[in-house]
N, C-alpha and C. Protein backbone atom coordinates (compact mmCIF):
# COMPACT_ATOMS: atom_id res chain seq x y z
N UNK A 1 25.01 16.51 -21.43
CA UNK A 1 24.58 15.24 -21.93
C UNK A 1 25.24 14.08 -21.18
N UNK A 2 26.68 13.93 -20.69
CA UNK A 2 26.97 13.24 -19.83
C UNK A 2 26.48 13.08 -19.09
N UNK A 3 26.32 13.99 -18.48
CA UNK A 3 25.38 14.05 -16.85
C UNK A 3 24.13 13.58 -17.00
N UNK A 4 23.39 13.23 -18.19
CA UNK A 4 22.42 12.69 -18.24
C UNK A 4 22.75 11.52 -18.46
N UNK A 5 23.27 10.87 -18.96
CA UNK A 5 23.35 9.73 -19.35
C UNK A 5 23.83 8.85 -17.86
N UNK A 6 25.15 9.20 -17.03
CA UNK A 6 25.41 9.03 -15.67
C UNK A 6 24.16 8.91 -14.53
N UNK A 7 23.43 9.98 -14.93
CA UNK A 7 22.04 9.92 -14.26
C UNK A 7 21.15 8.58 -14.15
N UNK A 8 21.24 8.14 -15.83
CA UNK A 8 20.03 7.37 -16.10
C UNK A 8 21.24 5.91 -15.67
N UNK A 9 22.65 5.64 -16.22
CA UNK A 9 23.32 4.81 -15.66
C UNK A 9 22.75 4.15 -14.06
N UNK A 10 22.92 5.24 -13.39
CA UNK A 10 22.92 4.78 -11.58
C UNK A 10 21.69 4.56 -11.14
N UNK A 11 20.45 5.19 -11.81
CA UNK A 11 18.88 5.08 -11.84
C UNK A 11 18.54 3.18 -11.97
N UNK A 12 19.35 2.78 -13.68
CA UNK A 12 19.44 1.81 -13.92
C UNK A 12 20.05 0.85 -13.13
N UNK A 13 21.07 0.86 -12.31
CA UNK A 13 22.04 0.03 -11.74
C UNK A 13 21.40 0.08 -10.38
N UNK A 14 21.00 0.88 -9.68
CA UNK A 14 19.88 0.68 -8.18
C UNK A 14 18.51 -0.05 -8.61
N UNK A 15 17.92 -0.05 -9.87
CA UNK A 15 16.95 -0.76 -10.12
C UNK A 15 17.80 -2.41 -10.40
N UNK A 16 18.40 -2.40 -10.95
CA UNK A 16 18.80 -3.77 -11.24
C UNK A 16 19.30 -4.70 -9.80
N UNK A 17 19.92 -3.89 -8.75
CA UNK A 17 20.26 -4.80 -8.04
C UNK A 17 18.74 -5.43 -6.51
N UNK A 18 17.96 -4.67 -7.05
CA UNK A 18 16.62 -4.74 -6.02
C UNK A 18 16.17 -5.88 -7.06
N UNK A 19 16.59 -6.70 -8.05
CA UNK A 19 15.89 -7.38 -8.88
C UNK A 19 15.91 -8.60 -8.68
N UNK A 20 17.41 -9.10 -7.78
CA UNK A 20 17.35 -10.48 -7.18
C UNK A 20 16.15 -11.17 -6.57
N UNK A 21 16.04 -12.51 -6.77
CA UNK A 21 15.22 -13.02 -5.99
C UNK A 21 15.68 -13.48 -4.68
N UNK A 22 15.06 -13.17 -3.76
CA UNK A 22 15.24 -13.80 -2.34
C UNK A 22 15.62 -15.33 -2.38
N UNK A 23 16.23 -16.29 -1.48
CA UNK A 23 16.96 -17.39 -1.15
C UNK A 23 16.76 -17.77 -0.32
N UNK A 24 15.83 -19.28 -0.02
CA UNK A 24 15.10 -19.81 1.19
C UNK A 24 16.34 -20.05 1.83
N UNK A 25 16.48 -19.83 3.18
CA UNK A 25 17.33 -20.37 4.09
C UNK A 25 17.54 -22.02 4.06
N UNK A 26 18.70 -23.03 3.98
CA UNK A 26 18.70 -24.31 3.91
C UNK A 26 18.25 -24.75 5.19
N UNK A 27 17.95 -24.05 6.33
CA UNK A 27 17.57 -24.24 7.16
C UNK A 27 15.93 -24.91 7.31
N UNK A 28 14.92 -23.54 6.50
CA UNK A 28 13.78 -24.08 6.44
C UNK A 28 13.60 -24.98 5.22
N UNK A 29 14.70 -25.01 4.49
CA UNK A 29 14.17 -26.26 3.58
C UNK A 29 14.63 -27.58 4.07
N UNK A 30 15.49 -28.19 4.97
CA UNK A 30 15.67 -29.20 5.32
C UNK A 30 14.59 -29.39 6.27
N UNK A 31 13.93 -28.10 7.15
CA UNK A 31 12.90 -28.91 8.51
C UNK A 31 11.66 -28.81 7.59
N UNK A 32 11.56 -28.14 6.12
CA UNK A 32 9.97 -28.67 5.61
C UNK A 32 9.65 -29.67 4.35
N UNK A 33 10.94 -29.78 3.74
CA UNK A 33 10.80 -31.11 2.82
C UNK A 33 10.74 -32.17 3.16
N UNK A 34 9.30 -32.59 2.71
CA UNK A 34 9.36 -34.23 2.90
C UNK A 34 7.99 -35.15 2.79
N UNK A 35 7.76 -35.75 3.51
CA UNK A 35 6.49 -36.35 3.24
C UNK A 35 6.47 -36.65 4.82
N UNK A 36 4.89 -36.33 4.60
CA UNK A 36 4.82 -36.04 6.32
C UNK A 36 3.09 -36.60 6.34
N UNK A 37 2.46 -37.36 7.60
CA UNK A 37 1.71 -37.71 7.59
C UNK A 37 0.74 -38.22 9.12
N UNK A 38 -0.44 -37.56 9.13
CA UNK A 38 -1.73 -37.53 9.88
C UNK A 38 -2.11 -38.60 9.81
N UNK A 39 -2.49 -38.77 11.21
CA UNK A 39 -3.63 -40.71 11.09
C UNK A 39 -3.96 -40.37 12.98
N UNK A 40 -5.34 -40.62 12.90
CA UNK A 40 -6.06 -40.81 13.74
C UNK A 40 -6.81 -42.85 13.72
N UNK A 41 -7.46 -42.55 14.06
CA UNK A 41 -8.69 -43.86 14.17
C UNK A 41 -9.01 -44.26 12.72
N UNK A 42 -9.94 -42.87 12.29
CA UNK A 42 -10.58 -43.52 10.57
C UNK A 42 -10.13 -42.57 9.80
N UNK A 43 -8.86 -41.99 10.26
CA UNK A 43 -8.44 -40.92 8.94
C UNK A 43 -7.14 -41.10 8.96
N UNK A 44 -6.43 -41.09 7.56
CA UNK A 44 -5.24 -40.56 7.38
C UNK A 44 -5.28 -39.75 6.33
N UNK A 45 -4.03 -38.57 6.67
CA UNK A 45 -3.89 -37.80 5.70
C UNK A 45 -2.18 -37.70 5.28
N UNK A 46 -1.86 -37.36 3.97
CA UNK A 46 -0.53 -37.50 3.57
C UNK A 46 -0.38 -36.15 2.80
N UNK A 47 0.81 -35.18 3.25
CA UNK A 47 1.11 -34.20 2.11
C UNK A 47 2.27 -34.62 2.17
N UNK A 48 3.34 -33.60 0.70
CA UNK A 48 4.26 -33.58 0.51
C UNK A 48 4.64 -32.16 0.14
N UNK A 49 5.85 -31.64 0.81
CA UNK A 49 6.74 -30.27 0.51
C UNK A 49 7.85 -30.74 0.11
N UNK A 50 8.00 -29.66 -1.09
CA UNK A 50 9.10 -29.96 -2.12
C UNK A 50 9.96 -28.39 -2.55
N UNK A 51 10.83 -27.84 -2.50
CA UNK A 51 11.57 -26.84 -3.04
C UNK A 51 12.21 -26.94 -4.27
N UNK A 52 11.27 -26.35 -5.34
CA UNK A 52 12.35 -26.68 -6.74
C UNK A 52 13.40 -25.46 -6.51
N UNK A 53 14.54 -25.63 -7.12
CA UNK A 53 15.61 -24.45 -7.11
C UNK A 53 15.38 -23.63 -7.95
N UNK A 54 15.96 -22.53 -7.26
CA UNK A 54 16.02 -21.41 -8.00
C UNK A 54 14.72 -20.60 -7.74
N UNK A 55 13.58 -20.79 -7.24
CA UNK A 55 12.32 -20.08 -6.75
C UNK A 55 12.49 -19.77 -5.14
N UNK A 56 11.49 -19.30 -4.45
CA UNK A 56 11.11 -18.60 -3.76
C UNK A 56 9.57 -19.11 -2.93
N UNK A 57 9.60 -20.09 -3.20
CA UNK A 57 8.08 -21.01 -2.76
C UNK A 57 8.41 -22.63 -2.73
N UNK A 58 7.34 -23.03 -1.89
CA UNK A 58 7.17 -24.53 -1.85
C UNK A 58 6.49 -25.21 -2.26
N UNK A 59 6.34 -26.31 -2.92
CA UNK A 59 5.40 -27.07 -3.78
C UNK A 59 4.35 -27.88 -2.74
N UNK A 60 3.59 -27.31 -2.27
CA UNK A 60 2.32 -28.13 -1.34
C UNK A 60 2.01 -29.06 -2.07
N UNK A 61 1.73 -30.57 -1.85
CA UNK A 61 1.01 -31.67 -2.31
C UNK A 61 0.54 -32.03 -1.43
N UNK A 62 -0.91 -31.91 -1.51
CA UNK A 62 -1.91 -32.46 -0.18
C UNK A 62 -2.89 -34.31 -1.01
N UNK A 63 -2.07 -35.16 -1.06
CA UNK A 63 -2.37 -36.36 -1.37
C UNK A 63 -3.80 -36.96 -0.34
N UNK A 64 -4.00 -36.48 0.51
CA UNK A 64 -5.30 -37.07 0.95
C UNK A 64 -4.82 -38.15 1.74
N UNK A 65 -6.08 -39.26 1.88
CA UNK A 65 -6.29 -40.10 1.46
C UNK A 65 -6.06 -41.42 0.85
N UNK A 66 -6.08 -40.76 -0.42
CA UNK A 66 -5.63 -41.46 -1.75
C UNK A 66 -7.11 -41.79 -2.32
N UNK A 67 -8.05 -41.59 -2.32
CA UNK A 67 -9.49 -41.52 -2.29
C UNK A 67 -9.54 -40.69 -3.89
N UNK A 68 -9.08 -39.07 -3.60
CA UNK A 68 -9.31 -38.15 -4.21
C UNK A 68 -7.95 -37.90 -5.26
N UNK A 69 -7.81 -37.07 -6.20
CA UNK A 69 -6.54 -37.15 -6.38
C UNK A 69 -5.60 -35.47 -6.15
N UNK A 70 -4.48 -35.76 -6.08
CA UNK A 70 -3.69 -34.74 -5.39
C UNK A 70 -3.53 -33.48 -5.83
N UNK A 71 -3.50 -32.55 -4.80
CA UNK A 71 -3.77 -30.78 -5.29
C UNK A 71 -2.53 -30.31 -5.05
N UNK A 72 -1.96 -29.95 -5.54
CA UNK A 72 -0.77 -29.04 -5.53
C UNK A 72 -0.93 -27.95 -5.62
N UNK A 73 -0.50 -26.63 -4.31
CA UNK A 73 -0.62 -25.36 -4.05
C UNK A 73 0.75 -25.01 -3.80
N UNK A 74 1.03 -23.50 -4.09
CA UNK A 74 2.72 -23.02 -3.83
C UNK A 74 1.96 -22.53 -1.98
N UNK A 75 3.30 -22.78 -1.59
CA UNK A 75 3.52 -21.59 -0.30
C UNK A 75 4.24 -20.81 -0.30
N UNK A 76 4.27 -19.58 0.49
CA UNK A 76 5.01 -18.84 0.09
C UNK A 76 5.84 -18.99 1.97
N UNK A 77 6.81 -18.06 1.72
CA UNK A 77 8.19 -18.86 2.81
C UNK A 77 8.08 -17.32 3.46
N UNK A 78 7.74 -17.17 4.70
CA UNK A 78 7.77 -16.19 5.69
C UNK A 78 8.82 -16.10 7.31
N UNK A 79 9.54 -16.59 7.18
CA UNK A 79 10.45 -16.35 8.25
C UNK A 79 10.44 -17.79 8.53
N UNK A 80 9.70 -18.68 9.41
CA UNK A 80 9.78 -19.83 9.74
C UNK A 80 8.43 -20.54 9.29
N UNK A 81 7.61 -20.10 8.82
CA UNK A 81 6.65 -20.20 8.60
C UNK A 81 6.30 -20.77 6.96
N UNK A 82 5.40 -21.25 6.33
CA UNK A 82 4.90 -21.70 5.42
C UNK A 82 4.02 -20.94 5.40
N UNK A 83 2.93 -20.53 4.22
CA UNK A 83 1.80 -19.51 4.41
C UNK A 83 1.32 -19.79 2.57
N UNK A 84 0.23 -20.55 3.15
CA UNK A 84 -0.41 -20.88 1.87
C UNK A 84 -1.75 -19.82 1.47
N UNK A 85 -1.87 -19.13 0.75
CA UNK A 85 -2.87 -17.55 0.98
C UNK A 85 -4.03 -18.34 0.35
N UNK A 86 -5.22 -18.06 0.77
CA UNK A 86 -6.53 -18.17 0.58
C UNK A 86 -7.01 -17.75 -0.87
N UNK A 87 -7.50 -18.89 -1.67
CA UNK A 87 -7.90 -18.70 -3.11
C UNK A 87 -9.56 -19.35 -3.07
N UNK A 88 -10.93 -18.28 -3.69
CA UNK A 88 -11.48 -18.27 -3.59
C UNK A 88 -12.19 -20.06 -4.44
N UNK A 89 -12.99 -20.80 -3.79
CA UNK A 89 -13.47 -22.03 -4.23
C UNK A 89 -12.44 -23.26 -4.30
N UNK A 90 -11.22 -22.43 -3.86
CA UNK A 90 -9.88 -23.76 -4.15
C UNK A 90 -9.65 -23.92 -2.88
N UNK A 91 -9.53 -23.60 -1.77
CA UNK A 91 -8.21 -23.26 -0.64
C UNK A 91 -8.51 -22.22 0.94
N UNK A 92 -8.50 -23.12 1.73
CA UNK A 92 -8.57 -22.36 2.70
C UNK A 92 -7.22 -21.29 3.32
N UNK A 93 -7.11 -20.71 4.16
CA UNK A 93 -5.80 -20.01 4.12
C UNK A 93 -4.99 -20.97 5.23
N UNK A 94 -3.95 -21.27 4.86
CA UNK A 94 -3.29 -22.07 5.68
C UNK A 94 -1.64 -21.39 6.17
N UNK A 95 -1.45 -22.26 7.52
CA UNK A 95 0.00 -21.94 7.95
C UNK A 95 0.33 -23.00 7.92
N UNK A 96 1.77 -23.43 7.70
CA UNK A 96 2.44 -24.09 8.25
C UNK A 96 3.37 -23.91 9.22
N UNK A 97 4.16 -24.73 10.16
CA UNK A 97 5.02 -24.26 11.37
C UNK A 97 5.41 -25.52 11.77
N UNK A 98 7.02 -25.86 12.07
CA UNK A 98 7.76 -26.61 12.02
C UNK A 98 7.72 -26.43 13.90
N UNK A 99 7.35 -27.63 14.77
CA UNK A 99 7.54 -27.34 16.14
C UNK A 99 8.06 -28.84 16.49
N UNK A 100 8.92 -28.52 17.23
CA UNK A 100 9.25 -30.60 17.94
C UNK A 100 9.42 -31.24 16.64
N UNK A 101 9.82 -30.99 15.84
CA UNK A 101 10.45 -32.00 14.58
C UNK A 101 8.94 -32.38 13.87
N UNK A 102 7.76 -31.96 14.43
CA UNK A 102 6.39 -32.22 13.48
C UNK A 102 6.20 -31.42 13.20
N UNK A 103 4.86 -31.23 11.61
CA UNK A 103 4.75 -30.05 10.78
C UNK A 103 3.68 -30.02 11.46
N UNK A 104 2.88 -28.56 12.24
CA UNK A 104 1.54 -27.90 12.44
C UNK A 104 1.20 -27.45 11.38
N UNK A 105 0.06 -28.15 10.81
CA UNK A 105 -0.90 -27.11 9.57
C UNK A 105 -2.08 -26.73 10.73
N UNK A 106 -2.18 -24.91 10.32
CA UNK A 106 -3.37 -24.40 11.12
C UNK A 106 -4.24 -24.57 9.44
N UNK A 107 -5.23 -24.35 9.49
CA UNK A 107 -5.83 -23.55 8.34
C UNK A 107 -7.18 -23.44 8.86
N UNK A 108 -7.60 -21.79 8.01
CA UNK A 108 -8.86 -20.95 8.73
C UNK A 108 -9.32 -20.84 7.72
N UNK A 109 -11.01 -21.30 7.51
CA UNK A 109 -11.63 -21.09 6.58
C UNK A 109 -12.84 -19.35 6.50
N UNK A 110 -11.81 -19.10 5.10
CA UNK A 110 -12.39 -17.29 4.44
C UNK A 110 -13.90 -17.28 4.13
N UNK A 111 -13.92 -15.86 4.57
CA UNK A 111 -15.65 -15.49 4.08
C UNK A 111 -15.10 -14.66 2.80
N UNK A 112 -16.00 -15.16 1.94
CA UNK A 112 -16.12 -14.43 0.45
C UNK A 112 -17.42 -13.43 0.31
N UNK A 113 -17.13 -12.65 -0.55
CA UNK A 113 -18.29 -12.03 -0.75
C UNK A 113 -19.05 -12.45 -2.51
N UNK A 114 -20.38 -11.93 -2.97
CA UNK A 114 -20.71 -12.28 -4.40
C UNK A 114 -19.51 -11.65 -5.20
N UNK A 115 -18.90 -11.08 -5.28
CA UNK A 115 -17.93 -10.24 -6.02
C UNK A 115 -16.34 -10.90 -5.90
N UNK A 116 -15.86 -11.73 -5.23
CA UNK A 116 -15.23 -11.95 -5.02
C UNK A 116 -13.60 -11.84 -3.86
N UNK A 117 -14.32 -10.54 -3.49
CA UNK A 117 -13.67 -10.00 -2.60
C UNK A 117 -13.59 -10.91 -1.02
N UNK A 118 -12.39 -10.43 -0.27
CA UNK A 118 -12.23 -11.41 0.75
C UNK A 118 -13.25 -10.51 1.80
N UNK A 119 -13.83 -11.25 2.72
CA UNK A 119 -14.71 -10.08 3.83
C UNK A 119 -14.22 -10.43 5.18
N UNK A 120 -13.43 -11.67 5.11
CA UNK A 120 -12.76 -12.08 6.85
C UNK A 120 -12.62 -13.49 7.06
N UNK A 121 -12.51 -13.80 8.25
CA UNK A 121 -11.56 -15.39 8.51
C UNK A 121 -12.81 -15.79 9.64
N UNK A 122 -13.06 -17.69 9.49
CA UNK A 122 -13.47 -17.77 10.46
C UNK A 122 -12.74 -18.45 11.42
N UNK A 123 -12.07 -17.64 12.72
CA UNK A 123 -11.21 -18.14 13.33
C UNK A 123 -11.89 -19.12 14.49
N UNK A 124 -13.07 -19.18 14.45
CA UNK A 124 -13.82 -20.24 15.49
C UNK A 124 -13.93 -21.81 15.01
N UNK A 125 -13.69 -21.64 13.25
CA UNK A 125 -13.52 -22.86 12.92
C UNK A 125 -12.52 -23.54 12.43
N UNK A 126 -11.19 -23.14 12.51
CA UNK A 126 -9.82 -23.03 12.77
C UNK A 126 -9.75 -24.51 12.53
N UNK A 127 -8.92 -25.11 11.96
CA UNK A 127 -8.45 -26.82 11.99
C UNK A 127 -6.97 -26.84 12.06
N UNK A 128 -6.32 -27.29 13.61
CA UNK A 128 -5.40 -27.88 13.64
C UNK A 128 -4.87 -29.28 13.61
N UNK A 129 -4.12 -29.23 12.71
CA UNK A 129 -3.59 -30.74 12.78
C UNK A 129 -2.09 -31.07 13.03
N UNK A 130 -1.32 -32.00 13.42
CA UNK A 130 -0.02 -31.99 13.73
C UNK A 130 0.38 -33.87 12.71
N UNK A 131 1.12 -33.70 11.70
CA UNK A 131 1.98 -33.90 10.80
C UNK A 131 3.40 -34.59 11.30
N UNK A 132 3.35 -35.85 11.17
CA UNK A 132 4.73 -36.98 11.50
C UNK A 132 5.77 -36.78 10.42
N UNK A 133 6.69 -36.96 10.28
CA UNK A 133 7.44 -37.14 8.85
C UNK A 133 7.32 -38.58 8.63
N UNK A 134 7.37 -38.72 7.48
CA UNK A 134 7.82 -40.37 7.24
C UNK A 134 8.65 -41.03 6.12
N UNK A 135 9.09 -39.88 5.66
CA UNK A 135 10.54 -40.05 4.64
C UNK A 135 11.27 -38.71 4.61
């Protein structure tokens, strides 16, 4: 009966320590928080990345405009990368990527199927844009 109980002890104690949550590097949270912003001729665009503590994601605010009003999506944090995953009728699949002190958003718009299922990317219609900071 000891030996069972020791058993289920160390069973328990290897499950508990795989239970932590991962810890964004302060690295990528200082080069992606902030408010950062697109402007051509007749467009500007404004998002904002935000890290609440204690999670594992970034608070996307894609403000537009100011036309429309603002969508807030999580990203999820991949090595250096931002990676906003593709949600059907909401969201194209997007990257982010920190290069030369500006934020690159790629984002590739998904083929859906009637069912909901994903069926592929269209990478021919790909939208890059490159992102100033401005606070």
């Amino acid at each position: 009966m000891k030996r069972l109980f020791t058993i289920i002890f160390i069973v328990i104690a290897a499950q508990s320590s795989y239970a932590q949550s991962t810890t964004i590097p302060l690295t990528v949270k200082t080069a992606f928080e902030g408010i950062w912003q697109y402007s051509v001729k007749y467009e500007t665009n404004t998002v904002k990345i935000h890290f609440e503590p204690g999670t594992d994601y970034a608070l996307f605010t894609d403000d537009g405009s100011g036309m429309a009003p603002a969508k807030t999506v999580k990203a999820n944090v991949n090595g250096k990368l931002l990676i906003i995953p593709a949600i059907q009728n909401e969201n194209d699949e997007v990257e982010l990527e920190i290069i030369n002190k500006k934020l690159h958003l790629r984002a590739t718009p998904v083929l859906w199927d009637e069912k909901g299922n994903r069926i592929g990317s269209q990478d021919s219609l790909k939208v890059h844009r490159v992102f100033k900071r401005i606070k």
